[in-house]
N, C-alpha and C. Protein backbone atom coordinates (compact mmCIF):
# COMPACT_ATOMS: atom_id res chain seq x y z
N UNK A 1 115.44 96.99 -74.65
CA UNK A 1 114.46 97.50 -73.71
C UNK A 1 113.90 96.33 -72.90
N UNK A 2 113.76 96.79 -71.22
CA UNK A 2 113.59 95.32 -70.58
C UNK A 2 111.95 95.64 -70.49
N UNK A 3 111.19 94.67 -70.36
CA UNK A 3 110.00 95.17 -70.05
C UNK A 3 109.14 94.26 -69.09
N UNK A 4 108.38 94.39 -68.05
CA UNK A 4 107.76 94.15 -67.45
C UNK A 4 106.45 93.57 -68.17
N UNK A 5 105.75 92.59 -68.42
CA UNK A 5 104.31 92.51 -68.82
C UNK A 5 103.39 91.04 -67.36
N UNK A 6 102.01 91.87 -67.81
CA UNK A 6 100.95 91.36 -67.06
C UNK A 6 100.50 90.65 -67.67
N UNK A 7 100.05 89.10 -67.41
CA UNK A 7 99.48 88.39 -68.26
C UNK A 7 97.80 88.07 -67.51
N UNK A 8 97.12 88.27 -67.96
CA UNK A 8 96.12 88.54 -67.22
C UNK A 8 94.67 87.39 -68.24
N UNK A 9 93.81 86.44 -67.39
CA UNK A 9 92.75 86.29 -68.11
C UNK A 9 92.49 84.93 -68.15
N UNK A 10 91.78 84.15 -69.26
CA UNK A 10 91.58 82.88 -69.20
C UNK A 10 92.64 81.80 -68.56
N UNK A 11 92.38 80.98 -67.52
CA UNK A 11 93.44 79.97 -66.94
C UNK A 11 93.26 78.82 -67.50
N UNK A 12 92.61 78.32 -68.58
CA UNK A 12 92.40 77.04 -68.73
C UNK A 12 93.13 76.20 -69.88
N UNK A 13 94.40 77.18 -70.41
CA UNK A 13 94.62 76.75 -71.39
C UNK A 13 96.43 77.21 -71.14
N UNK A 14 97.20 76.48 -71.56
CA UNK A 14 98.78 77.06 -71.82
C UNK A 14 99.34 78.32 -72.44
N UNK A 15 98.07 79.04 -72.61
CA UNK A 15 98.88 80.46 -73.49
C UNK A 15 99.96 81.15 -72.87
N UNK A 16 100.10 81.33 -71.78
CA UNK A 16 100.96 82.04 -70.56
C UNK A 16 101.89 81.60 -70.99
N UNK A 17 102.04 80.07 -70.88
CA UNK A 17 103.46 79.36 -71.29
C UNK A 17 103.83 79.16 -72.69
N UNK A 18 102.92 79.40 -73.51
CA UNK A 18 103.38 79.85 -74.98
C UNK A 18 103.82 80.91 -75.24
N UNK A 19 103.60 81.95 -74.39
CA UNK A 19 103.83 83.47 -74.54
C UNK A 19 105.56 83.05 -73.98
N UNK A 20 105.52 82.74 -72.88
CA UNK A 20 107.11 82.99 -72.24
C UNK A 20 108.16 82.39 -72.61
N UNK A 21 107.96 80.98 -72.95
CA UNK A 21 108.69 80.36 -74.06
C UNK A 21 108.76 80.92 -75.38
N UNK A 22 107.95 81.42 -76.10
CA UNK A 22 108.26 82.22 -77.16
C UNK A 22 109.38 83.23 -77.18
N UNK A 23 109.27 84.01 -75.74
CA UNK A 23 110.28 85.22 -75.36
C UNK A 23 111.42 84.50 -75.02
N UNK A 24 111.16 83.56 -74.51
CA UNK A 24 112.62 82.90 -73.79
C UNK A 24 113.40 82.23 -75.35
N UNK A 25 112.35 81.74 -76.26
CA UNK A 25 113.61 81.42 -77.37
C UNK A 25 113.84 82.09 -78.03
N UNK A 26 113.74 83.54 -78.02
CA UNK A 26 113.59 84.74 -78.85
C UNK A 26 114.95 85.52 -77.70
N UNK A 27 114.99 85.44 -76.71
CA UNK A 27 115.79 85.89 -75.91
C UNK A 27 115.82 87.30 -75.49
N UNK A 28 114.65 87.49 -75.21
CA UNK A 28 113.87 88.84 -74.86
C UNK A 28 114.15 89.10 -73.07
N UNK A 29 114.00 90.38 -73.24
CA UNK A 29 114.17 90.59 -71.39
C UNK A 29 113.21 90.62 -70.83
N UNK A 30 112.57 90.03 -71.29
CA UNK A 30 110.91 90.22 -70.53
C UNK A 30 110.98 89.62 -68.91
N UNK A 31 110.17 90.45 -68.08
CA UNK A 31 110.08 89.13 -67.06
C UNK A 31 108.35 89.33 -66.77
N UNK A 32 107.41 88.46 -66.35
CA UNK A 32 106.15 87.91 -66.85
C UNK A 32 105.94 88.12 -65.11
N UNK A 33 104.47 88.34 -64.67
CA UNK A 33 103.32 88.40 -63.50
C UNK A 33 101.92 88.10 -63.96
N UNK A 34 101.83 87.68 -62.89
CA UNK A 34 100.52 87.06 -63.42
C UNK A 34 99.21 87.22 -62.08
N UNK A 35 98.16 87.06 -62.32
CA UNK A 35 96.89 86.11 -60.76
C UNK A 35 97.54 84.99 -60.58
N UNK A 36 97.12 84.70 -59.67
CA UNK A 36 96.83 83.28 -59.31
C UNK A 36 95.92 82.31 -60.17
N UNK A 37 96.69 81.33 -60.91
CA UNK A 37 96.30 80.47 -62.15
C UNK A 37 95.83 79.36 -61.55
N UNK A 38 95.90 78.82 -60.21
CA UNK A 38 95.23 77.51 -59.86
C UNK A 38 93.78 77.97 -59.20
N UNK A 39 93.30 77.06 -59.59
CA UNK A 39 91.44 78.13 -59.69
C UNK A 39 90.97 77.83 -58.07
N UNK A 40 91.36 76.47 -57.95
CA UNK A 40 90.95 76.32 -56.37
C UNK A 40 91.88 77.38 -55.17
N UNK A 41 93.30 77.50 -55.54
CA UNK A 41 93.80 78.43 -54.45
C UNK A 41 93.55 79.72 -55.07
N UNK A 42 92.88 80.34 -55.77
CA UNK A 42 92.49 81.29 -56.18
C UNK A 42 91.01 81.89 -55.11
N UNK A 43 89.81 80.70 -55.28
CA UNK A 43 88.67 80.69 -54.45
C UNK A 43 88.99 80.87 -53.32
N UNK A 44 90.21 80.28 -52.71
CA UNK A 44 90.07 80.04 -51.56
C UNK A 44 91.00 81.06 -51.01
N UNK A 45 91.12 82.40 -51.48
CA UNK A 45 92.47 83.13 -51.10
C UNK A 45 91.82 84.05 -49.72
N UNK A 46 90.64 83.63 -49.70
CA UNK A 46 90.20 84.81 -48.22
C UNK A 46 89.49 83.69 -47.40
N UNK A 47 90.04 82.57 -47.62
CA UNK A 47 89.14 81.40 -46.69
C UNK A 47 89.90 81.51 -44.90
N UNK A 48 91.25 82.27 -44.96
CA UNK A 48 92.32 82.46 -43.77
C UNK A 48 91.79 83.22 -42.93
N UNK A 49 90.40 84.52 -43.88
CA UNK A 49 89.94 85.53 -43.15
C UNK A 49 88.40 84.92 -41.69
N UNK A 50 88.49 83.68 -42.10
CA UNK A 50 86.93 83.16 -41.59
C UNK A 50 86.18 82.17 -42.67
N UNK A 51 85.88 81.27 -42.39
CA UNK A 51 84.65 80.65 -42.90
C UNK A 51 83.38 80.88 -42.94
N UNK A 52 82.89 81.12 -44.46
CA UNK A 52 81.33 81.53 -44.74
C UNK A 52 80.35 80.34 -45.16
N UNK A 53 79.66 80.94 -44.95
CA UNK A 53 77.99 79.80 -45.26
C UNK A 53 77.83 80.25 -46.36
N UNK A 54 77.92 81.41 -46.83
CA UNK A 54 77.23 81.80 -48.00
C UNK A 54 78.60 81.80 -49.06
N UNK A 55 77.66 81.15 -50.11
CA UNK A 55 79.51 81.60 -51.47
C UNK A 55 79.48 83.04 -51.30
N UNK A 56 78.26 83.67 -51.65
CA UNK A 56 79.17 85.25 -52.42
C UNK A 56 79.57 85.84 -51.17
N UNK A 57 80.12 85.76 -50.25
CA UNK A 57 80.55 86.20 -48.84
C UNK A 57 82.44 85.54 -48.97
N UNK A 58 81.84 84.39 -49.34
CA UNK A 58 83.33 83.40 -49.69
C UNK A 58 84.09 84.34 -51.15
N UNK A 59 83.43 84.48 -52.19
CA UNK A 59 83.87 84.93 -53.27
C UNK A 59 84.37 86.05 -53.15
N UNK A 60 83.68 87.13 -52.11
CA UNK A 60 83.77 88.68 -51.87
C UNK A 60 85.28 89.10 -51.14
N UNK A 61 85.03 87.61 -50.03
CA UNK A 61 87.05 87.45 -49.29
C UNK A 61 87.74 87.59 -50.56
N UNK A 62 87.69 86.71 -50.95
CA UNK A 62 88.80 86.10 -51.93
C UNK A 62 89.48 86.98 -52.90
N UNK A 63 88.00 87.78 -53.63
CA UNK A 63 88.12 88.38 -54.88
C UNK A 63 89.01 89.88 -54.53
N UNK A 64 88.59 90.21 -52.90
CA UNK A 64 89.43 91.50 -52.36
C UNK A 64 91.02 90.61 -51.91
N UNK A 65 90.97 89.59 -51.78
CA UNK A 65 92.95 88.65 -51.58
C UNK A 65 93.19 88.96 -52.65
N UNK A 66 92.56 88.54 -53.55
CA UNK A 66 93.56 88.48 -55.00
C UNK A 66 93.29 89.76 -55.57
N UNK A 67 92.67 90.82 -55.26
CA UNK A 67 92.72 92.27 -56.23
C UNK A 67 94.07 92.83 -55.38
N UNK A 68 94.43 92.53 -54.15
CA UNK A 68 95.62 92.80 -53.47
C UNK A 68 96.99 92.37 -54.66
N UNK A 69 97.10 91.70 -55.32
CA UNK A 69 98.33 91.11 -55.64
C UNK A 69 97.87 91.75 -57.03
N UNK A 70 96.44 91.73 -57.83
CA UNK A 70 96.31 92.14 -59.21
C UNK A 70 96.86 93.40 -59.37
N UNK A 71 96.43 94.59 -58.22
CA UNK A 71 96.58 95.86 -58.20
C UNK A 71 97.74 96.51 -58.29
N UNK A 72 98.71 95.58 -57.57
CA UNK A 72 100.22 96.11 -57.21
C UNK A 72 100.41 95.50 -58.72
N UNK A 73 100.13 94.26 -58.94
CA UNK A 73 101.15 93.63 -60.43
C UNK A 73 100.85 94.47 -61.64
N UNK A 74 99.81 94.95 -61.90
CA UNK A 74 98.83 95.66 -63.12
C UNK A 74 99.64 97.31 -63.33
N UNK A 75 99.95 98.01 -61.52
CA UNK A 75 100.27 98.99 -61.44
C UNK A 75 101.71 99.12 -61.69
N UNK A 76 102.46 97.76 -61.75
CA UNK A 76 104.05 98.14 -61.75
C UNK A 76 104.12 97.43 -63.61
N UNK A 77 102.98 97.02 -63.85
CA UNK A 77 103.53 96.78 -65.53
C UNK A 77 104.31 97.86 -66.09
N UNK A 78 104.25 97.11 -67.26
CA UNK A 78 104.80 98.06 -68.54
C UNK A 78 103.33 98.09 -69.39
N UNK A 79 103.44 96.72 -69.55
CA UNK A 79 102.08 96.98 -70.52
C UNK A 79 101.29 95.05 -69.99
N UNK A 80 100.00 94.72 -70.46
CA UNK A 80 99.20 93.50 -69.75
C UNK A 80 98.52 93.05 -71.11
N UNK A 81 98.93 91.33 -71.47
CA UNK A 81 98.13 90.78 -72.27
C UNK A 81 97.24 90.17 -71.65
N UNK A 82 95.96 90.43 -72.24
CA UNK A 82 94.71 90.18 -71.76
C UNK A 82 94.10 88.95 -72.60
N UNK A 83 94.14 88.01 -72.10
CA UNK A 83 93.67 86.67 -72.51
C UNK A 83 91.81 86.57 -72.57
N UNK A 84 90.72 86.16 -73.46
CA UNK A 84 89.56 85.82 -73.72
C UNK A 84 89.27 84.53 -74.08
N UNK A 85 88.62 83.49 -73.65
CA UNK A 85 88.82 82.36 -74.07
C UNK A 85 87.82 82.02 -74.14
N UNK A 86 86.95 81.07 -75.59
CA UNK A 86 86.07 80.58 -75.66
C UNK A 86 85.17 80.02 -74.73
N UNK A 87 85.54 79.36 -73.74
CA UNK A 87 84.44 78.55 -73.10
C UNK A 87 83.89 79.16 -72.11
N UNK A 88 84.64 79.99 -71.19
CA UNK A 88 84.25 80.49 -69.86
C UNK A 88 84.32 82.17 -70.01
N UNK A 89 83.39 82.66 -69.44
CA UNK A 89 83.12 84.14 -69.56
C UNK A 89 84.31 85.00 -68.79
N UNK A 90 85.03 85.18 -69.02
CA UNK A 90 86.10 85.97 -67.88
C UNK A 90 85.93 87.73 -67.60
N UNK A 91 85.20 87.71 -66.99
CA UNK A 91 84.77 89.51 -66.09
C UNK A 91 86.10 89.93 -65.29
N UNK A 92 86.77 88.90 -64.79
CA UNK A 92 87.93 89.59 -64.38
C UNK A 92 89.17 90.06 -65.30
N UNK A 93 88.91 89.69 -66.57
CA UNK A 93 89.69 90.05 -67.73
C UNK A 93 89.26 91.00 -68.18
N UNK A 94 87.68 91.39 -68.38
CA UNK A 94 87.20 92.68 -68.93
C UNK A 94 87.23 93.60 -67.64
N UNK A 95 87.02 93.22 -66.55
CA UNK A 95 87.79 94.39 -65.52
C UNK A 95 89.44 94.76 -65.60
N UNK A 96 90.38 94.08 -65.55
CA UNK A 96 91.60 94.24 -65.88
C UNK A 96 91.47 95.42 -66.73
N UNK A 97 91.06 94.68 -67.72
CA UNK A 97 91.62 95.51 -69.17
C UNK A 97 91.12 97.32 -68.90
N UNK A 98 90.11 97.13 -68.10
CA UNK A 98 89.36 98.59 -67.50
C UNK A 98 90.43 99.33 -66.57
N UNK A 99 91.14 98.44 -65.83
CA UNK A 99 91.93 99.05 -65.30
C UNK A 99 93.00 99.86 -65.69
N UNK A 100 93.62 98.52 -66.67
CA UNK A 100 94.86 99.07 -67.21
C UNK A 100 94.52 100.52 -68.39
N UNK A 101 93.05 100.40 -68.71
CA UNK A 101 92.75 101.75 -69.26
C UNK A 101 92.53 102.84 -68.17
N UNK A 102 92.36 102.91 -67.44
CA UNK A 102 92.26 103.57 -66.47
C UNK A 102 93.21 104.44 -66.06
N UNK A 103 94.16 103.76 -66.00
CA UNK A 103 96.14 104.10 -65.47
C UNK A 103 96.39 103.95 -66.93
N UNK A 104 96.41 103.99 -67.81
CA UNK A 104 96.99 104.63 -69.20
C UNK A 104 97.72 103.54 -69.15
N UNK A 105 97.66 102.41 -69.00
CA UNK A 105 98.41 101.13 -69.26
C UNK A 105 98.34 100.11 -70.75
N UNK A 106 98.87 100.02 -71.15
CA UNK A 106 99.04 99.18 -72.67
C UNK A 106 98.50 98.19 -72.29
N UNK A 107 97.60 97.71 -73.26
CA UNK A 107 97.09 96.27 -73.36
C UNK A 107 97.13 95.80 -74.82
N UNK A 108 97.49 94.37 -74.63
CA UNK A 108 97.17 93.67 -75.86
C UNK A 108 95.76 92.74 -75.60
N UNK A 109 94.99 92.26 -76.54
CA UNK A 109 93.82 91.29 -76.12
C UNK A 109 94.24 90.56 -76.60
N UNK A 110 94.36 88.97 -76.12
CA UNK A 110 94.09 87.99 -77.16
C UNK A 110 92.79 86.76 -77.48
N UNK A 111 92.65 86.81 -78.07
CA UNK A 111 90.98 86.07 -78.32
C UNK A 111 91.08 85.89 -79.75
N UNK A 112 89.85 85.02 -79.82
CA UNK A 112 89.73 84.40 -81.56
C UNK A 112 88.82 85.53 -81.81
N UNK A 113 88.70 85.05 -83.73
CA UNK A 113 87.45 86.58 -84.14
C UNK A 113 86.45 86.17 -83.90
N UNK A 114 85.33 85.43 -82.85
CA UNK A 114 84.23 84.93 -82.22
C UNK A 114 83.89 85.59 -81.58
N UNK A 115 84.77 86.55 -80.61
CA UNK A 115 84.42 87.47 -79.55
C UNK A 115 84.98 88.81 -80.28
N UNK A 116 84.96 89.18 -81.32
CA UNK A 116 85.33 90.79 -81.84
C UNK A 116 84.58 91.65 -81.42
N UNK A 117 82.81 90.70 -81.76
CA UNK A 117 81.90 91.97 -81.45
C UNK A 117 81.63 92.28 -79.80
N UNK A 118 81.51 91.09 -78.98
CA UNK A 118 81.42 90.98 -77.53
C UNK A 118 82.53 91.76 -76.81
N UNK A 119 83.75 92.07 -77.96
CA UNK A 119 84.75 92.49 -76.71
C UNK A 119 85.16 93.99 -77.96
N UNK A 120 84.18 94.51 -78.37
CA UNK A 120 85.09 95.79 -79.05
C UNK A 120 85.12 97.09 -78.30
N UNK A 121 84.60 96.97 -76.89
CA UNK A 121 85.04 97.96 -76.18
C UNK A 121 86.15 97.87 -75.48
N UNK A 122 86.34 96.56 -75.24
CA UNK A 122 87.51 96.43 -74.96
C UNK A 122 88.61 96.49 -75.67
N UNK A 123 88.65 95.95 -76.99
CA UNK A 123 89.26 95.72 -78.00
C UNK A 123 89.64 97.28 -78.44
N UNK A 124 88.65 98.13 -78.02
CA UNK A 124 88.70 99.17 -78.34
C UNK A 124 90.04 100.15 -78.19
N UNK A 125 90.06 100.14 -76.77
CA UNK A 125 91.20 100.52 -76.00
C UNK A 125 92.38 99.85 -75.91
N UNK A 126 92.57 99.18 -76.62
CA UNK A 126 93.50 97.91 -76.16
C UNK A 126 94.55 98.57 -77.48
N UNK A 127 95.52 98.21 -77.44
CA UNK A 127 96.76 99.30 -78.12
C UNK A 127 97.03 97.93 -79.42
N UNK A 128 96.61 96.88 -79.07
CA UNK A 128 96.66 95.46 -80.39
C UNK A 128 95.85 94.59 -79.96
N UNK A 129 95.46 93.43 -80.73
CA UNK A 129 94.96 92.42 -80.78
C UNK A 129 94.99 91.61 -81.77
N UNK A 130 95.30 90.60 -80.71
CA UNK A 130 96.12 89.37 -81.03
C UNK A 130 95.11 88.20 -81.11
N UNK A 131 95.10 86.80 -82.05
CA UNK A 131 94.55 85.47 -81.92
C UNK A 131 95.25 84.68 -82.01
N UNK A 132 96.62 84.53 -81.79
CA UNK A 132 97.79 83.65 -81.45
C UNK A 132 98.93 83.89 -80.43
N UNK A 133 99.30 83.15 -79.24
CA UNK A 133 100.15 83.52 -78.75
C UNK A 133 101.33 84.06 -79.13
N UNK A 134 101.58 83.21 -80.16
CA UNK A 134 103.05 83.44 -81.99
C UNK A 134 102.81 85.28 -81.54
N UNK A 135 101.86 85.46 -82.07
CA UNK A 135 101.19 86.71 -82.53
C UNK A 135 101.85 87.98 -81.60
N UNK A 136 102.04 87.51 -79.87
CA UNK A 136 102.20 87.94 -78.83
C UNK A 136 103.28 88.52 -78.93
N UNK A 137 104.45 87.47 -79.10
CA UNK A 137 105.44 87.07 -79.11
C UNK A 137 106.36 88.06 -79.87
N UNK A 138 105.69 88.09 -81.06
CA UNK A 138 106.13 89.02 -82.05
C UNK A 138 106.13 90.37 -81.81
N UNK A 139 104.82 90.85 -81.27
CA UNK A 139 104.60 92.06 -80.87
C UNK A 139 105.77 92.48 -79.66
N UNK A 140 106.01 91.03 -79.00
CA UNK A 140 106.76 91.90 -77.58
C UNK A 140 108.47 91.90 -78.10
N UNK A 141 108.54 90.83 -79.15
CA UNK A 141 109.73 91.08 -80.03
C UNK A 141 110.08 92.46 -80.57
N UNK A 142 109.25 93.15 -81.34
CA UNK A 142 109.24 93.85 -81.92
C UNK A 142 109.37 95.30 -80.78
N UNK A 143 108.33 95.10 -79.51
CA UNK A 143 109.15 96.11 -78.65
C UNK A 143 110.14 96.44 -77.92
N UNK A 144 110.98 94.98 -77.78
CA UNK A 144 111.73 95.34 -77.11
C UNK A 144 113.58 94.73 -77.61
N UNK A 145 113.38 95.14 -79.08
CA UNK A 145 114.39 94.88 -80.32
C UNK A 145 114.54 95.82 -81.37
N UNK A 146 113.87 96.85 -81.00
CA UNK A 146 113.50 97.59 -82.32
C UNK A 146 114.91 99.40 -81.42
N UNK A 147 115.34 99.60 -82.50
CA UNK A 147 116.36 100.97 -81.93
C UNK A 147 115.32 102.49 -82.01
């Protein structure tokens, strides 16, 4: 089974590339989409539309550039691992994950047990949850190897 997944959520850390290398030495058909992971061309994805004085005018471009590319990628998944990461609050991960509940879309979460209680609505809906990329890996093994 080939499957499409969304990797969606914290940028500050290699999980993305632990996840795909995992599949790639596992030899899975996965093929992987993602946001935009560099944080500065991320900010700056509606800076083409005009220059603002004000950030949240700057943020408001941007955040409608990049829901352009989230919307189509989220909508053609299969299913979206949703990344939580200790240091930085990610709202665009707990929106995701709203989405993909929304459209009856599979999610996995992954996060440590630090955020269980902060994220069990999310966690809620979320079809697994994961605290290792390994963890990921296995799961997407297991879907798309199993008869």
């Amino acid at each position: 089974m080939k499957l499409n997944v969304y990797l969606s959520g914290e940028i500050h850390s290699d999980w993305r590339a632990q996840i795909i290398e995992g599949c790639q030495k596992e030899g899975l058909d996965i093929s992987f989409s993602s946001a935009v992971t560099n944080h500065d061309a991320s900010d700056a994805a509606g800076d083409g539309l005009g220059e603002e004085q004000n950030a949240f005018w700057r943020d408001h471009k941007s955040a409608k550039v990049n829901a352009i590319r989230i919307k189509h990628l989220i909508e053609d998944c299969d299913l979206a691992v949703i990344r939580f990461g200790e240091k930085y609050k990610q709202w665009n991960a707990a929106f995701d994950a709203g989405f993909c509940a929304a459209l009856g879309k599979s999610y996995i979460t992954l996060h440590d047990e630090s955020l269980v209680h902060a994220l069990k609505e999310v966690d809620g809906a979320a079809q697994a949850w994961a605290q290792t990329p390994a963890q990921v890996v296995d799961i997407l093994k297991y879907l798309t190897t199993q008869a």
